[in-house]
Protein backbone atom coordinates (compact mmCIF):
# COMPACT_ATOMS: atom_id res chain seq x y z
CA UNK A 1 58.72 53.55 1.73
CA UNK A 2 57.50 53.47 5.27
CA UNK A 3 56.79 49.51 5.51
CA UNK A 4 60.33 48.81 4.40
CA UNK A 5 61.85 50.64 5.94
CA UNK A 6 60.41 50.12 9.38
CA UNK A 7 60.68 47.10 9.04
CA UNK A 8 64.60 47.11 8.62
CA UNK A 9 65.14 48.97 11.31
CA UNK A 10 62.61 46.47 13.74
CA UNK A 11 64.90 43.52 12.30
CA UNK A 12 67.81 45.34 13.24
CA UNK A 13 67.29 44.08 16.44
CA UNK A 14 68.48 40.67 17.43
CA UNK A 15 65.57 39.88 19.31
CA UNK A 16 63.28 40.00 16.41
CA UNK A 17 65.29 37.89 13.50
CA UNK A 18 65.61 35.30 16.29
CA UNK A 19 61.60 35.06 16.44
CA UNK A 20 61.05 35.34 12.90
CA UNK A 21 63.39 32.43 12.46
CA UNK A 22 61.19 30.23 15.21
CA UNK A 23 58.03 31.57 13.01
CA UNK A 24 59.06 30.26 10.02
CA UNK A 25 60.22 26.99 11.37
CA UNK A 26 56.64 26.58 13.20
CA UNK A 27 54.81 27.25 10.27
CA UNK A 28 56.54 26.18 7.64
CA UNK A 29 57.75 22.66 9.35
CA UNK A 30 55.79 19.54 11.52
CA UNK A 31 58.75 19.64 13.11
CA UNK A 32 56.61 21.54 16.11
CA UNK A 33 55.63 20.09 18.81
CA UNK A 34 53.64 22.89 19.69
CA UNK A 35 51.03 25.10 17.94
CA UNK A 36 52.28 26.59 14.63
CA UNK A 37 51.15 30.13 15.82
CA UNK A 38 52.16 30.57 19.54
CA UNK A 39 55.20 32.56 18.25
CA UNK A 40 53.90 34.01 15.16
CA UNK A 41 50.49 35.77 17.18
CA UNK A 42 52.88 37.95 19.83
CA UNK A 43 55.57 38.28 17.68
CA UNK A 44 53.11 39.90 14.94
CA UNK A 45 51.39 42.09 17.25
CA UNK A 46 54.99 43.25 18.80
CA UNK A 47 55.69 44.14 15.53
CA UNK A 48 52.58 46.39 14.91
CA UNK A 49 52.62 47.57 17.82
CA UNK A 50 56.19 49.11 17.03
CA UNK A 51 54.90 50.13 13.21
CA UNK A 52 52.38 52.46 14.84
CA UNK A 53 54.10 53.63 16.98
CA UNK A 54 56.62 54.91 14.33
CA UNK A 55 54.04 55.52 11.73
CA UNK A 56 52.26 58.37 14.52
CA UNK A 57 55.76 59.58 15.32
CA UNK A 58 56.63 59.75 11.06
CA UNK A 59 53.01 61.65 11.04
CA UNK A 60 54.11 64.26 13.55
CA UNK A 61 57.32 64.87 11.48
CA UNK A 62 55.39 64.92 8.38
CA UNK A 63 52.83 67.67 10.41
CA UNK A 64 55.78 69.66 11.44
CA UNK A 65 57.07 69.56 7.96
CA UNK A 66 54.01 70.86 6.31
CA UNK A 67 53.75 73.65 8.66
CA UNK A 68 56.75 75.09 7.76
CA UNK A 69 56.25 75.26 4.35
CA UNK A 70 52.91 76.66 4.27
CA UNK A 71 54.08 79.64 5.85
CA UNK A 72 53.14 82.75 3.92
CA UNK A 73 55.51 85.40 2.44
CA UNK A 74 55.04 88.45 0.34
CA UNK A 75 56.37 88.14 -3.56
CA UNK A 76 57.10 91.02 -5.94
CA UNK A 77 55.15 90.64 -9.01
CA UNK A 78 56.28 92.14 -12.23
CA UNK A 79 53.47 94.80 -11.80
CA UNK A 80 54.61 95.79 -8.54
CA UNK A 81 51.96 94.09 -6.86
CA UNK A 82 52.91 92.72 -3.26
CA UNK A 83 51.37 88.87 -3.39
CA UNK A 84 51.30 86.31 -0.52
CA UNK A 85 53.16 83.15 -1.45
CA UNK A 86 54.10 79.66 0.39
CA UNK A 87 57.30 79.00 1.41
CA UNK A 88 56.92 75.62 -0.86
CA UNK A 89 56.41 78.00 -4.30
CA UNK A 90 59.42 80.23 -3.90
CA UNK A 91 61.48 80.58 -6.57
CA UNK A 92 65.07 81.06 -7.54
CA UNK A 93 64.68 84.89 -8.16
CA UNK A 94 61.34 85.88 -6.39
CA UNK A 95 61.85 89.73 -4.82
CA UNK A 96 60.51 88.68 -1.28
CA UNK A 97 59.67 91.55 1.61
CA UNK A 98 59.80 90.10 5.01
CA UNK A 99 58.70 92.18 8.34
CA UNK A 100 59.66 91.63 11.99
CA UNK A 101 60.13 88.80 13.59
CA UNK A 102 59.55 86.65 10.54
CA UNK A 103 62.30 83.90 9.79
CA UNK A 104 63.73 83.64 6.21
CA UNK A 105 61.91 81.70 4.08
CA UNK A 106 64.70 80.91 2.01
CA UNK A 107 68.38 82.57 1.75
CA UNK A 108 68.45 86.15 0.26
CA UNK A 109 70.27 88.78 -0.52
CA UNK A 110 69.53 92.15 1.34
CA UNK A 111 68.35 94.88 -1.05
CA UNK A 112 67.05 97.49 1.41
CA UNK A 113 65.18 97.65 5.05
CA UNK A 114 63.55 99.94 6.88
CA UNK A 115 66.56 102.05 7.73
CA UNK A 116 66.20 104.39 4.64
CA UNK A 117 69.49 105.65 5.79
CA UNK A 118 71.67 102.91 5.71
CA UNK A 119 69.10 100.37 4.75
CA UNK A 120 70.88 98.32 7.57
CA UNK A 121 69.27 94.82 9.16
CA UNK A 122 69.33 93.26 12.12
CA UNK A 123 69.03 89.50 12.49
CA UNK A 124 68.64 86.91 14.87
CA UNK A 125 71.22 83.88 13.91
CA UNK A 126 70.22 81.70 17.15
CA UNK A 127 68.73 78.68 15.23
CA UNK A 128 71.87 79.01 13.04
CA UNK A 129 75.09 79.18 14.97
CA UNK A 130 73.50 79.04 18.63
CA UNK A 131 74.49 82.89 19.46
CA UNK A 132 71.49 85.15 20.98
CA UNK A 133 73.67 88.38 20.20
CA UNK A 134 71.83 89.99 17.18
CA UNK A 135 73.69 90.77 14.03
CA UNK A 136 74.06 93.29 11.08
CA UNK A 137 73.77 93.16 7.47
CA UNK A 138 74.77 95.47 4.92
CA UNK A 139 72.74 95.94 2.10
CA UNK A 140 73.91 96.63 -1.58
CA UNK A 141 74.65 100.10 -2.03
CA UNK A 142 73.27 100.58 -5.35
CA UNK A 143 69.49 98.96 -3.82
CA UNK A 144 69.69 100.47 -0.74
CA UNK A 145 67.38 103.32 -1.10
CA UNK A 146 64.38 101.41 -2.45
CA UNK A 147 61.30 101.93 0.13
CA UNK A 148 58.37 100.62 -2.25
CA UNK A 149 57.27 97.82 -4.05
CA UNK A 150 57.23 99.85 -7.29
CA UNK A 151 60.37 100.95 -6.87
CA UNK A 152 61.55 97.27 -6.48
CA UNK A 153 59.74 96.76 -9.87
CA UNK A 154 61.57 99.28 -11.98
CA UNK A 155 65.16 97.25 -10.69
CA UNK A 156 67.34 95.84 -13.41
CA UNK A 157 70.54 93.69 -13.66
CA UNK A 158 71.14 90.09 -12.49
CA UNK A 159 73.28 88.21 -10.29
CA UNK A 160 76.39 85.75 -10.64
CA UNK A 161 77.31 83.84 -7.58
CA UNK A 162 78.63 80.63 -6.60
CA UNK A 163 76.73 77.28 -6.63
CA UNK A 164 74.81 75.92 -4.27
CA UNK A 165 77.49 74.87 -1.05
CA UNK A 166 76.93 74.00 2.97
CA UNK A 167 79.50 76.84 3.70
CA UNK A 168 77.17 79.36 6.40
CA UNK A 169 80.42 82.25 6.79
CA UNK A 170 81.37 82.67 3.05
CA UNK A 171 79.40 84.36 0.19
CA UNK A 172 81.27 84.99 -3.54
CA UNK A 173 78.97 87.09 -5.66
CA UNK A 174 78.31 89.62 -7.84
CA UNK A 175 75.77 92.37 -8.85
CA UNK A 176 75.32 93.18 -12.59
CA UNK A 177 73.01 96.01 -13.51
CA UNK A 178 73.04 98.02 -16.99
CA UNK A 179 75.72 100.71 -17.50
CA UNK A 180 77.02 100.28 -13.54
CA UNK A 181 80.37 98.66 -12.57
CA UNK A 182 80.14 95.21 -11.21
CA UNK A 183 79.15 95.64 -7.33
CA UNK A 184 80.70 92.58 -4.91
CA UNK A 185 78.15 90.59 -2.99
CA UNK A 186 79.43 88.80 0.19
CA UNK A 187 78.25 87.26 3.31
CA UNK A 188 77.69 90.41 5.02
CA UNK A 189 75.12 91.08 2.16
CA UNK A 190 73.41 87.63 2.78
CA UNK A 191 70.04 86.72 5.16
CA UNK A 192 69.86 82.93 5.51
CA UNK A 193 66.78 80.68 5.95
CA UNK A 194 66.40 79.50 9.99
CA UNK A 195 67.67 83.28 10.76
CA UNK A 196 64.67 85.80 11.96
CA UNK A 197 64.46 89.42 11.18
CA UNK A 198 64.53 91.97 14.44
CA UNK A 199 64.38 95.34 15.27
CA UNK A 200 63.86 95.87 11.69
CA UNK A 201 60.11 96.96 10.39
CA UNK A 202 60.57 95.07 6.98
CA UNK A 203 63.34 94.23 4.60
CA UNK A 204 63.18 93.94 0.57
CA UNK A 205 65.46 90.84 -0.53
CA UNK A 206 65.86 88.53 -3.28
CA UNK A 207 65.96 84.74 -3.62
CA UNK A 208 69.45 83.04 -4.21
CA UNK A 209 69.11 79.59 -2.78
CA UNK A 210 65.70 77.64 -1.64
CA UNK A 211 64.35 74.69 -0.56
CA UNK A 212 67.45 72.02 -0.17
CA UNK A 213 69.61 74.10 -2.11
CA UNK A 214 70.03 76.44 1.11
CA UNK A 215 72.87 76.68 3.19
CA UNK A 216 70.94 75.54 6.60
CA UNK A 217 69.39 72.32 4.77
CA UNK A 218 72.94 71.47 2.86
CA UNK A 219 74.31 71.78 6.34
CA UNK A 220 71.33 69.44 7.71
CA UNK A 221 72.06 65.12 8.23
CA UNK A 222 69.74 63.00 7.15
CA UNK A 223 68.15 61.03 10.61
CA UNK A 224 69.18 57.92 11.45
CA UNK A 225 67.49 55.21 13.96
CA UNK A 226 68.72 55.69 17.21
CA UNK A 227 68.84 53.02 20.00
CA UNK A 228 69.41 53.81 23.33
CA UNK A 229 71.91 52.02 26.27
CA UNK A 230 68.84 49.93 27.09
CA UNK A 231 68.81 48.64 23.82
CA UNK A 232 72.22 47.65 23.44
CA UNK A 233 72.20 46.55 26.96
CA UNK A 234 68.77 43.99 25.71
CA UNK A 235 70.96 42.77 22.32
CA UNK A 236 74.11 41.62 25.02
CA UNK A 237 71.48 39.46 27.18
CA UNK A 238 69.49 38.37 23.82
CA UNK A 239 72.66 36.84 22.69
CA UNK A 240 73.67 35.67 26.04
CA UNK A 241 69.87 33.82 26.83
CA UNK A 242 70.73 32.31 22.88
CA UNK A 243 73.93 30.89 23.70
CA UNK A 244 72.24 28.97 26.67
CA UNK A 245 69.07 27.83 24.58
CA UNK A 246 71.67 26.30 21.85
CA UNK A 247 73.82 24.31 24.27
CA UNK A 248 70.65 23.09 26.23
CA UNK A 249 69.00 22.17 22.62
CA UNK A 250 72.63 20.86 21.78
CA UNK A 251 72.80 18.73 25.04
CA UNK A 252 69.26 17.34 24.87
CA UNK A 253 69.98 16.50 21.24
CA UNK A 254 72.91 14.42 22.36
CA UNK A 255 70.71 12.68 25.20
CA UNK A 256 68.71 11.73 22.63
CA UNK A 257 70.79 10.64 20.29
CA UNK A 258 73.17 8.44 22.17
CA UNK A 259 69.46 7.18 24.08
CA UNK A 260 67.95 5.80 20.42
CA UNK A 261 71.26 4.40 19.41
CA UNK A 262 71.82 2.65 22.05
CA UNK A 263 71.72 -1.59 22.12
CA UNK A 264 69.54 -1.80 25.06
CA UNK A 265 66.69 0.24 23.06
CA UNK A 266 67.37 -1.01 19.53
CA UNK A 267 66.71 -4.46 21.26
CA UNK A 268 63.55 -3.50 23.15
CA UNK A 269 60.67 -5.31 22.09
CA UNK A 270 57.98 -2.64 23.14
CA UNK A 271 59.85 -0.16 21.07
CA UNK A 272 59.83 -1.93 17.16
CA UNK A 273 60.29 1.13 15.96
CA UNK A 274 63.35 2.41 17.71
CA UNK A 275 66.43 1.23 15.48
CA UNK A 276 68.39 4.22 15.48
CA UNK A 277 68.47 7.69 14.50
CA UNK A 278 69.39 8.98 10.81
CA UNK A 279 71.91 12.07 10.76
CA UNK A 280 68.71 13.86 9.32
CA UNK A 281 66.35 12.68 12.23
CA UNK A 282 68.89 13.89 14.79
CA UNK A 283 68.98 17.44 13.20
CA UNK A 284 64.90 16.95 13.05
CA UNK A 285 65.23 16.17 16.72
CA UNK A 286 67.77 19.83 17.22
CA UNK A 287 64.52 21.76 15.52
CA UNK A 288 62.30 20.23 17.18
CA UNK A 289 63.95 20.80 20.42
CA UNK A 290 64.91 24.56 19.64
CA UNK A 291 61.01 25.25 18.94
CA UNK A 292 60.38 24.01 22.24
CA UNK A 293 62.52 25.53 24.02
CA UNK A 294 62.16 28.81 22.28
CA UNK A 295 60.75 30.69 24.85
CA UNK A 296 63.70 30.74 26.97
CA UNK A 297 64.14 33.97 25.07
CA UNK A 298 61.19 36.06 25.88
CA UNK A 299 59.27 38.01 23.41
């Protein structure tokens, strides 16, 4: 999609329908009195120009993207067995254990940490909410005192919860596990993706939303082409430097007009040709004057 694209957002801008316009009326027309490419050539390589520009831009992006989710986190298997995983292959589900200083890779409920205690984390919401103070979250009390991998293994139950929503301070959940009353899950309970673990060796948690389905991309816009003052600033004095080139074109149209109609040059006798213009050979002569004049408007 990126040739369409770019080039929507390059035509966007007055500048460039107005050459594309003179383009197709060099090369399309003999209306031209000059060569069918002098606007075409620049106006071509202006527009590559631009297209790489924004094609090595859209590769960085694409870089930056890839990056991210090729990061590595450790998976629970159903043996126990600690596996490294891409951020791209989580799961809805996967039992993830992230260490220190690692971000989320995807939002999860807090099972345990470190803290055999309290099984208590700290986080880092910066990227988030834009606060540097670090936070706390709870864990569930009836998951709180698992330490190992294999304990993690031997958990069962399941959890309810609320679908998929761009709300970052409100969590509605639940906890169901085998012959144990129903234990609330809310935001305190919750470690979202962009958030970084700290002060805390290593938590266990499990995967409720991923991908686009989490709360930081829900809460993301999608980009949209920006132009700056300058930009705006150019379209004003495009328009204004067009409005000049029509009523010179207009003006010299007239000239010529009123010139070829005239008695004293219908009656010429060096000039058997010159009996008037047609309405169609005077808006012949407007093209033909607009193409070259058409640099008034630089590329």
């Amino acid at each position: 999609t990126f040739l369409p694209k770019n080039l929507q957002e390059q035509f966007e801008r007055m500048a460039n329908v107005y050459f594309l316009l003179i383009s197709c009326l060099q090369v399309f027309t003999s209306l031209s009195p000059t060569s069918k490419y002098s606007t075409l050539s620049p106006f071509s390589f202006v527009l590559m120009l631009n297209m790489v520009r924004e094609a090595w831009e859209d590769r960085a992006r694409h870089k930056a993207d890839q990056e991210v989710n090729g990061r590595t986190v450790e998976v629970m298997r159903p043996s126990g067995k600690m596996e490294s995983v891409a951020w791209r292959d989580l799961v809805l589900g996967d039992l993830v254990r992230v260490r220190i200083n690692n971000e989320f890779p995807a939002d999860l409920v807090l099972l345990s940490s470190s803290f055999h205690g309290d099984g208590l984390a700290y986080i880092d919401t910066c990227n988030l909410d834009g606060e540097t103070n670090l936070k706390i979250c709870c864990p569930l009390p009836q998951t709180k005192a698992i330490s190992t991998s294999s304990q993690a293994a031997t958990l069962e139950g399941f959890f309810e919860f609320e679908p998929p929503n761009n709300r970052l301070y409100t969590f509605n959940g639940k906890l169901v596990c085998p012959g144990q009353p129903d234990a609330p899950v809310d935001n305190n309970n919750i470690l979202l993706r962009g958030a970084m673990l700290r002060n805390t060796e290593w938590i266990f948690g499990q995967v409720l939303y991923v991908g686009p389905e989490s709360k930081i991309m829900m809460n993301s816009r999608k980009g949209r082409n920006k132009s700056s003052n300058v930009e705006e600033t150019v379209n004003y004095l495009v328009f204004g430097m067009l409005v000049v080139l029509l009523i010179v074109v207009s003006a010299a149209t007239m000239c010529m007009s009123q010139s070829w109609n005239s008695e004293a040059i219908a009656g010429s006798w060096y000039i058997p040709y010159a009996s008037g213009l047609s309405s169609t050979e005077e808006i012949e002569g407007w093209i033909t004057f607009l193409l070259l004049l058409n640099n008034y408007v630089p590329i």
